[in-house]
Protein backbone atom coordinates (compact mmCIF):
# COMPACT_ATOMS: atom_id res chain seq x y z
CA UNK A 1 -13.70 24.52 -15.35
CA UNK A 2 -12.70 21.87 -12.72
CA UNK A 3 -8.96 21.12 -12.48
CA UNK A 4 -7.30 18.58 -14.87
CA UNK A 5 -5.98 16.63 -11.35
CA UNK A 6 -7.18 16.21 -7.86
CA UNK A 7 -6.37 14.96 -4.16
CA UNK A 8 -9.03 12.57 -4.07
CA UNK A 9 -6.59 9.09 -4.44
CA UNK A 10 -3.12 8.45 -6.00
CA UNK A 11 -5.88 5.77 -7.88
CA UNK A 12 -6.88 8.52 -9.93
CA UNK A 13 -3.60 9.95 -11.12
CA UNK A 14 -2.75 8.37 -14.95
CA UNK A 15 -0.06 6.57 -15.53
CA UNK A 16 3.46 7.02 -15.99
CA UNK A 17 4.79 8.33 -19.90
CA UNK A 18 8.13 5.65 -19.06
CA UNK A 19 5.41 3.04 -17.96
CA UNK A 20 3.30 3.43 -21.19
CA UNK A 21 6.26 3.43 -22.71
CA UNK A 22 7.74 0.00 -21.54
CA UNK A 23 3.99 -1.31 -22.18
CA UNK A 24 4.11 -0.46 -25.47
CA UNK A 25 7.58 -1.72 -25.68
CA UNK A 26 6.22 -4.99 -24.87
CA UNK A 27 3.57 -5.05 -26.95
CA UNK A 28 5.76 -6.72 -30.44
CA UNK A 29 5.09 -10.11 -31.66
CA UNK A 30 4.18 -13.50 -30.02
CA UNK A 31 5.48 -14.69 -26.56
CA UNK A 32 4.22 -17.61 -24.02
CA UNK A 33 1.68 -16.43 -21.95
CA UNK A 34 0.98 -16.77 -18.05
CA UNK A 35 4.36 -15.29 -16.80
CA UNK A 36 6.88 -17.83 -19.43
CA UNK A 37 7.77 -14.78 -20.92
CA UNK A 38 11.61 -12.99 -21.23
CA UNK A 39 9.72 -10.07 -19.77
CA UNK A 40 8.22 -11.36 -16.77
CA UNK A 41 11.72 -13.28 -15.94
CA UNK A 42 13.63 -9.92 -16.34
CA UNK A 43 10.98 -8.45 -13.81
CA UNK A 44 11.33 -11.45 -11.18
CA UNK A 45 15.50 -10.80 -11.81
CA UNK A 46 14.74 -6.85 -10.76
CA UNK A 47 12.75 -7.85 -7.27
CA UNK A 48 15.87 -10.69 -6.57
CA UNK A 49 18.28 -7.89 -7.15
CA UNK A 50 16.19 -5.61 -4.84
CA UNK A 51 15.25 -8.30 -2.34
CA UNK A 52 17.38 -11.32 -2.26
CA UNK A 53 18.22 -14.11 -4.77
CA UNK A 54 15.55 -16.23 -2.52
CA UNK A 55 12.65 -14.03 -3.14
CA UNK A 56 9.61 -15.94 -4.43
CA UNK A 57 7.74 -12.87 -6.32
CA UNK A 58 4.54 -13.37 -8.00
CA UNK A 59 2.02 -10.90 -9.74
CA UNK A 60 -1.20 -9.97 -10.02
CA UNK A 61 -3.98 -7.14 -11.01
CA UNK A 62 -4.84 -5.06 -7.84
CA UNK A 63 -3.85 -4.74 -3.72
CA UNK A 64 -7.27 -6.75 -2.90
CA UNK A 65 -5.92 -9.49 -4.34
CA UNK A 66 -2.09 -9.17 -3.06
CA UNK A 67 -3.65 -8.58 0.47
CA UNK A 68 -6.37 -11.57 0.46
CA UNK A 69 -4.38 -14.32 -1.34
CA UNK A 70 -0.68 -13.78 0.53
CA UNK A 71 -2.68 -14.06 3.24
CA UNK A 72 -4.42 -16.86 2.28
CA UNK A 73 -0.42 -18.44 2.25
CA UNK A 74 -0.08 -17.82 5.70
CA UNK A 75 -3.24 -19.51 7.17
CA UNK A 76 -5.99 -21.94 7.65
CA UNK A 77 -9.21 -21.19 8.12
CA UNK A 78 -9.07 -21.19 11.97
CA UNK A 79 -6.89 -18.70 12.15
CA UNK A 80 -6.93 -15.09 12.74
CA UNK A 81 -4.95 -12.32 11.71
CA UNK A 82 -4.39 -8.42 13.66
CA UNK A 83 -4.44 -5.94 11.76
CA UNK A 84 -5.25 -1.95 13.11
CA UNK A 85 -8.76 -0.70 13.34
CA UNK A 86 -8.60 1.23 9.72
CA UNK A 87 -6.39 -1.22 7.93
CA UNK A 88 -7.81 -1.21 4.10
CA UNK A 89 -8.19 -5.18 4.60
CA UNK A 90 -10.82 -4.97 6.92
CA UNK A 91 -11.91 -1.30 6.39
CA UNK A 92 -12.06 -1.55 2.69
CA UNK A 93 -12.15 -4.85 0.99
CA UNK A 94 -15.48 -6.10 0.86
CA UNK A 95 -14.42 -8.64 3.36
CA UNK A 96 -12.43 -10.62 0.51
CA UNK A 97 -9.55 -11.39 3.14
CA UNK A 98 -12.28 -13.24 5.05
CA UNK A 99 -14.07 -14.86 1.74
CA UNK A 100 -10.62 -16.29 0.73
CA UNK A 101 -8.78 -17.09 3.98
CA UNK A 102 -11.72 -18.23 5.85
CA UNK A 103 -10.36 -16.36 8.48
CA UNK A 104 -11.36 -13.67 10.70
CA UNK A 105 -10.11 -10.11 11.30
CA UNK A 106 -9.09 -8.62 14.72
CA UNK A 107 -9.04 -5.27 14.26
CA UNK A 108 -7.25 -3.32 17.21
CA UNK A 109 -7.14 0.24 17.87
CA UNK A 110 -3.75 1.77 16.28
CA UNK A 111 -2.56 5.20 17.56
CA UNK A 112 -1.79 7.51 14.47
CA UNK A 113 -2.49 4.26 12.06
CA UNK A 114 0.72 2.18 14.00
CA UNK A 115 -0.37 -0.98 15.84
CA UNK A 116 2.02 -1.61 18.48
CA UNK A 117 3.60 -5.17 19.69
CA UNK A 118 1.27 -4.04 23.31
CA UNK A 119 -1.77 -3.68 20.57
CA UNK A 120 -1.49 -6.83 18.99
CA UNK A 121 -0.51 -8.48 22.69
CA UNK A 122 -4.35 -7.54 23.89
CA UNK A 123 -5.31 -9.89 20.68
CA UNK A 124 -3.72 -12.52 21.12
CA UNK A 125 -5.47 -15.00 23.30
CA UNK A 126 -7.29 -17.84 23.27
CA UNK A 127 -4.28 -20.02 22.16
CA UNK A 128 -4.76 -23.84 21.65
CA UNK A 129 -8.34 -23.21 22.69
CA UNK A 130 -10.77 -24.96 19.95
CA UNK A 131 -13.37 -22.38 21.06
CA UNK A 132 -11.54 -19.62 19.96
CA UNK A 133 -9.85 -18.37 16.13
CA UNK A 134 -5.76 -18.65 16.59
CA UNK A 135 -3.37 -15.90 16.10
CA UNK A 136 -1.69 -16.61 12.82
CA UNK A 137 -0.36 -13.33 11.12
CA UNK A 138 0.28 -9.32 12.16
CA UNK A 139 -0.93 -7.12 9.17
CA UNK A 140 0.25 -3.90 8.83
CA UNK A 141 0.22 -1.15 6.07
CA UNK A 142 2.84 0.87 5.05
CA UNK A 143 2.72 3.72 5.05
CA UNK A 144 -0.34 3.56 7.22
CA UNK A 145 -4.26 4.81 6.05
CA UNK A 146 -3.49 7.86 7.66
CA UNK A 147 -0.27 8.78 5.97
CA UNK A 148 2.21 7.78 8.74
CA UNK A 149 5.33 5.50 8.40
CA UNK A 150 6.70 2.83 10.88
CA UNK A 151 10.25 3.43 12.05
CA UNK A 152 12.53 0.48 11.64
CA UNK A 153 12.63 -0.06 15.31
CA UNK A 154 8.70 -0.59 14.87
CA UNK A 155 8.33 -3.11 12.37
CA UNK A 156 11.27 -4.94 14.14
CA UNK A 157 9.61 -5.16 17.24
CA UNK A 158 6.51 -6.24 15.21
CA UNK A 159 7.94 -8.85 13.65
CA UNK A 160 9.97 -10.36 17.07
CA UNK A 161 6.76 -10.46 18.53
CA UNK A 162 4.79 -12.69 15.65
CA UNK A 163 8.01 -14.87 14.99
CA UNK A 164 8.41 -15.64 18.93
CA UNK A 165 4.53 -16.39 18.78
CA UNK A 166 4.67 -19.20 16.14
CA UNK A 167 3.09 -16.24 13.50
CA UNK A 168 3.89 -14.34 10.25
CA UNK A 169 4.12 -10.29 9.50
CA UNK A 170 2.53 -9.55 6.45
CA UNK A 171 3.07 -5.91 5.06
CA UNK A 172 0.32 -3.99 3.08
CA UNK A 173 2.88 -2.21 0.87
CA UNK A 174 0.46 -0.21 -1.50
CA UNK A 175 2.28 2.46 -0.86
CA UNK A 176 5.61 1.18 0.42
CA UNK A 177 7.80 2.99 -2.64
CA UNK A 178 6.20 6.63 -0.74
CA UNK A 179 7.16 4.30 3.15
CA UNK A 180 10.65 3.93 1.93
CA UNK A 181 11.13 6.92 0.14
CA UNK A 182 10.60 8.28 3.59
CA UNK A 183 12.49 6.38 5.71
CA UNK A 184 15.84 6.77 3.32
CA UNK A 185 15.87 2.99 3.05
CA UNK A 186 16.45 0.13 0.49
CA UNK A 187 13.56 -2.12 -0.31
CA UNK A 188 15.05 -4.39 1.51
CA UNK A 189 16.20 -3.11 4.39
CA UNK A 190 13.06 -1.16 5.35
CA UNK A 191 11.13 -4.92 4.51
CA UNK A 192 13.02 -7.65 4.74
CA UNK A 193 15.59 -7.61 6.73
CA UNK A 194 13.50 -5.97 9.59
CA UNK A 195 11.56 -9.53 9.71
CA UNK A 196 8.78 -8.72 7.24
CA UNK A 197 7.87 -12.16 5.83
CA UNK A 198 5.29 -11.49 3.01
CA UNK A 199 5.24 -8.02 0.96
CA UNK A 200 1.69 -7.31 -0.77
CA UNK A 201 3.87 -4.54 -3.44
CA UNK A 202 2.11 -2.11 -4.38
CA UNK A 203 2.78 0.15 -8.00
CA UNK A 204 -0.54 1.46 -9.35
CA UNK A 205 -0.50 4.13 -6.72
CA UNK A 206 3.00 4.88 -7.92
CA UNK A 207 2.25 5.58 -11.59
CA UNK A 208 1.74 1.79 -13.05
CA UNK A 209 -1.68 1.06 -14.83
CA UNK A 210 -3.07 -1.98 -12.68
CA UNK A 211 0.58 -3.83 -11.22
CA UNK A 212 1.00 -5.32 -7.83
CA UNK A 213 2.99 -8.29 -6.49
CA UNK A 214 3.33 -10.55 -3.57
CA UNK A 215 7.34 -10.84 -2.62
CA UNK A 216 7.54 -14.33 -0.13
CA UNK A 217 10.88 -13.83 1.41
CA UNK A 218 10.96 -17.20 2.71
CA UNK A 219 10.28 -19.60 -0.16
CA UNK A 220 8.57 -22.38 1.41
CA UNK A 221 5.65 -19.78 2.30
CA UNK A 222 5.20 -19.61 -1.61
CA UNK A 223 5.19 -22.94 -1.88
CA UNK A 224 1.33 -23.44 -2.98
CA UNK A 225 0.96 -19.73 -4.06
CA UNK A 226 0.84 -20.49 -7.54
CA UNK A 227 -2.39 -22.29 -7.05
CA UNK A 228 -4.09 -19.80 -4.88
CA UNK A 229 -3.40 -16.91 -7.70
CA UNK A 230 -4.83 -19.13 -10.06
CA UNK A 231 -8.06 -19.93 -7.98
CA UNK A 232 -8.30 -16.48 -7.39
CA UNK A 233 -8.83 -15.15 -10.83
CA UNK A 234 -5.04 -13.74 -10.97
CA UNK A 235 -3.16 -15.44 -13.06
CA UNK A 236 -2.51 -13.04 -16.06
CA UNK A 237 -2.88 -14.67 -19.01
CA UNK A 238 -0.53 -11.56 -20.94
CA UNK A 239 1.36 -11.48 -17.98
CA UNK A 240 4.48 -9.22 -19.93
CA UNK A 241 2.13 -6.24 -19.62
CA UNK A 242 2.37 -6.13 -15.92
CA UNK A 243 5.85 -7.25 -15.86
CA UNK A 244 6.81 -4.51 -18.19
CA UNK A 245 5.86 -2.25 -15.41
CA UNK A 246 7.66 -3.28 -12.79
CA UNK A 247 10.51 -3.55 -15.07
CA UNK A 248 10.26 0.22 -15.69
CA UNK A 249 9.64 1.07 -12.26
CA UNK A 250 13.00 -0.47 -11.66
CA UNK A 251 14.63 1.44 -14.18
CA UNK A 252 16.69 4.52 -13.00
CA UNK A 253 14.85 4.04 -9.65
CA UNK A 254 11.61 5.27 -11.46
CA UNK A 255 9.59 3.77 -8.38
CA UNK A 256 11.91 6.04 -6.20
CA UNK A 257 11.25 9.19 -7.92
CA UNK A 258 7.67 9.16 -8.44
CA UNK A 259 7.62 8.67 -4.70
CA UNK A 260 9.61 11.00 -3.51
CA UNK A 261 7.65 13.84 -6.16
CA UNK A 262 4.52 12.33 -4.17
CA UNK A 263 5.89 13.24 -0.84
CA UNK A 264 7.59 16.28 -1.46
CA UNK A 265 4.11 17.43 -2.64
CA UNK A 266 2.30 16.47 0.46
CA UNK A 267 4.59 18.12 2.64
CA UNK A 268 4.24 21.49 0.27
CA UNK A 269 0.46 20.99 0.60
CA UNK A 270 0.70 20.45 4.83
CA UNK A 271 3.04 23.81 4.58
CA UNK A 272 0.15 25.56 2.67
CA UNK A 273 -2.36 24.19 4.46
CA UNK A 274 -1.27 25.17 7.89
CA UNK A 275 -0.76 28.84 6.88
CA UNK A 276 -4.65 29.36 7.15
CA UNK A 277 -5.62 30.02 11.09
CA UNK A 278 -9.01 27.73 9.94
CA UNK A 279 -7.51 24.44 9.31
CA UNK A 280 -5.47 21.85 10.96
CA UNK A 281 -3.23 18.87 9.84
CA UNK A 282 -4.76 16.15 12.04
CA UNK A 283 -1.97 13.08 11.36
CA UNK A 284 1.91 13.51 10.82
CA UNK A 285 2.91 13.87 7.40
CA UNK A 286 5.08 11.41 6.37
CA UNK A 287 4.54 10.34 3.27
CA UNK A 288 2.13 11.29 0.30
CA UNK A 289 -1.31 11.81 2.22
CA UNK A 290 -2.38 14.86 4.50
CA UNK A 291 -5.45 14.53 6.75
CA UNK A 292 -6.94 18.28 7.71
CA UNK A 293 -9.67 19.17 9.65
CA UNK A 294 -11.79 21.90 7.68
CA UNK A 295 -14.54 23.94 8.75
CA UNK A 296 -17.83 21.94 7.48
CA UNK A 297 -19.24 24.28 5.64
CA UNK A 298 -16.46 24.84 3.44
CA UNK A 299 -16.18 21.19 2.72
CA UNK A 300 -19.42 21.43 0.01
CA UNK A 301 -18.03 24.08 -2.09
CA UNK A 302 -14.35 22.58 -1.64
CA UNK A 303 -16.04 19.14 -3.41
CA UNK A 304 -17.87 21.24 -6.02
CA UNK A 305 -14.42 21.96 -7.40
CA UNK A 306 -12.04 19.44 -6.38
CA UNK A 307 -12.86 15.77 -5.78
CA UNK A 308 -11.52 14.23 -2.30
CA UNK A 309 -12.63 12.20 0.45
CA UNK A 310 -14.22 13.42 3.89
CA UNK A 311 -12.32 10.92 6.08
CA UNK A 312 -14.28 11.48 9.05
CA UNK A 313 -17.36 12.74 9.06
CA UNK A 314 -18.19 13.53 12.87
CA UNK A 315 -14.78 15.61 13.34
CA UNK A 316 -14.69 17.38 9.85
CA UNK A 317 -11.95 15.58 8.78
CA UNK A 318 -10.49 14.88 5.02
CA UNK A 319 -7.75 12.98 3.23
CA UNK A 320 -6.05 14.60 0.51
CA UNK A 321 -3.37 12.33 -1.50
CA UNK A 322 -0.48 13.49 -3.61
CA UNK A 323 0.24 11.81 -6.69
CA UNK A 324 3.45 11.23 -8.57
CA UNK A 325 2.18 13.64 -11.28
CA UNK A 326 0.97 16.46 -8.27
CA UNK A 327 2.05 19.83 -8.99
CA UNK A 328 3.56 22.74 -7.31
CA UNK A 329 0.73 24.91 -9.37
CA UNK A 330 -2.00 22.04 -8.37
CA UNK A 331 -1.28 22.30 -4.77
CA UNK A 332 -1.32 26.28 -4.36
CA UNK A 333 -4.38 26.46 -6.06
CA UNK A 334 -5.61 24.10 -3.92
CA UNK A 335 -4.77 25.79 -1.27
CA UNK A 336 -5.97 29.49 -2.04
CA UNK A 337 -9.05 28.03 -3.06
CA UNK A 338 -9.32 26.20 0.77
CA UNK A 339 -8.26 29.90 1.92
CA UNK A 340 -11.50 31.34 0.22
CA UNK A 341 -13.44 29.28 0.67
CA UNK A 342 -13.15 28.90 4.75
């Protein structure tokens, strides 16, 4: 019998007993719908107390759409925004950041998943040209597609850069509870107040059942947001479902604790991991995601048992992603069964 839970994607863990609970919760009588609700309110009052009494927050369904349409706030269609050469927008969104922005992608290449201000500098040309797309916003995701975190330092360097160059820094945050878990930070120092101007906030990967927001720290970035969600199939009609989930991530620092679980498993899977002379931890673990290079033989009778993804194909590399429900018992059977199997 295959295990119950695997490393394929924190996607595929369930979600959260307190979050089912606070959805259920939610789920007595009659109240307004589209976001006019007590429960959506209380929600918006948790990310103010988080992120600042300013904070525009707004939510919707998935990251593709917290990605594409914050975005979409930050530009025209002659614009162009830098992201690194594996970010999920232009890796793994079906071009939607280009459908709805009209925009186009740099992608540039990003040592251990980090673009640097020197990165970004080598895209950023071309300016007041009307031949050429102009630089209008840094993207970058934290923690990164390889399971790194910036530093403070980094992001503030990041953000300098774009806000001395007339742009915006947008964050990726899918799995910025498992970034700031990491870093030992508040929300909002490890976002805002190191120049971050648009959060896409990510919670399904942290135990919620289909909740993400976009958090404007500068309200007059927001200002026409309400329309793009809307145009962009977002607007959620029973809105106090999602908000119910935020409001119990908030609770007791739920969002905290399911992220820390997350990376305290990843780092007990790297430790496991690295005991066998066969396989080697490619990328720095830093938060919930370990990247090891396996023999490739062993790879085929690893999947036949446990689902996860070969990350590259050419160097034998795969990701493996902790979840907030990840076991001690789930990731030493893992393990022995990599041991045997190699």
């Amino acid at each position: 019998m295959k295990p119950t839970r695997s490393f394929a994607s924190d996607n595929n863990a369930g979600v959260h007993p307190e979050i089912l609970k606070a959805i259920a919760a939610a789920n007595q009588g009659h109240v307004i719908g589209y976001g006019d609700d007590p429960y959506t309110q209380s929600a918006v009052r948790l990310f103010k107390q988080h992120f600042g009494d300013d904070t525009e927050v707004f939510f919707v369904f998935n990251g593709t759409a917290a990605n594409s349409l914050s975005l979409k706030a930050l530009t025209n269609s002659y614009h162009a925004v830098i992201c690194a050469e594996a970010a999920h927008i232009y890796v793994d969104e079906c071009g939607a950041p280009e459908k709805f922005t009209g925009c186009k992608l740099i992608p540039v290449a990003a040592k251990n998943g980090k673009l640097t201000v020197d990165a970004v500098r080598t895209a950023y040309h071309g300016i007041g040209d009307e031949h050429h797309v102009q630089p209008r916003v840094i993207s970058i995701t934290q923690a990164t597609e390889v399971g790194t975190v910036y530093q403070s330092k980094e992001v503030q360097d990041l953000a300098r850069f774009a806000h001395d160059h007339g742009m915006f820094l947008h964050v990726d945050g899918a799995r910025i509870a498992n970034a700031v878990a990491a870093l030992g930070l508040g929300l909002k120092e490890a976002t805002r107040d190191l120049g971050v101007d648009v959060l896409s906030f990510g919670a399904t990967k942290n135990g919620a059942l289909g909740a993400e927001a976009v958090v404007f720290f500068n309200p007059e970035l927001a200002a026409n947001f309400r329309f793009y969600r809307k145009q962009g199939m977002q607007l959620a009609s029973k809105m106090r479902f999602i908000a119910a989930q935020f409001e119990a991530l908030f609770t007791n620092d739920l969002w905290l604790t399911n992220a820390r679980h997350a990376n305290r498993m990843a780092q007990l899977l790297k430790r496991e991991l690295s005991k066998i002379p066969e396989v080697k931890i490619i990328y720095n673990v830093e938060a919930n995601g370990v990247f090891a290079q396996i023999p490739r033989k062993a790879i085929a009778k690893l999947q036949k048992r446990y689902f996860f993804y070969v990350w590259n194909e050419s160097q034998s590399v795969v990701r493996l992603m902790c979840s907030w429900d990840t076991t001690v018992d789930d990731v030493k059977q893992f393990a022995e069964f990599v041991r045997r199997s190699v």
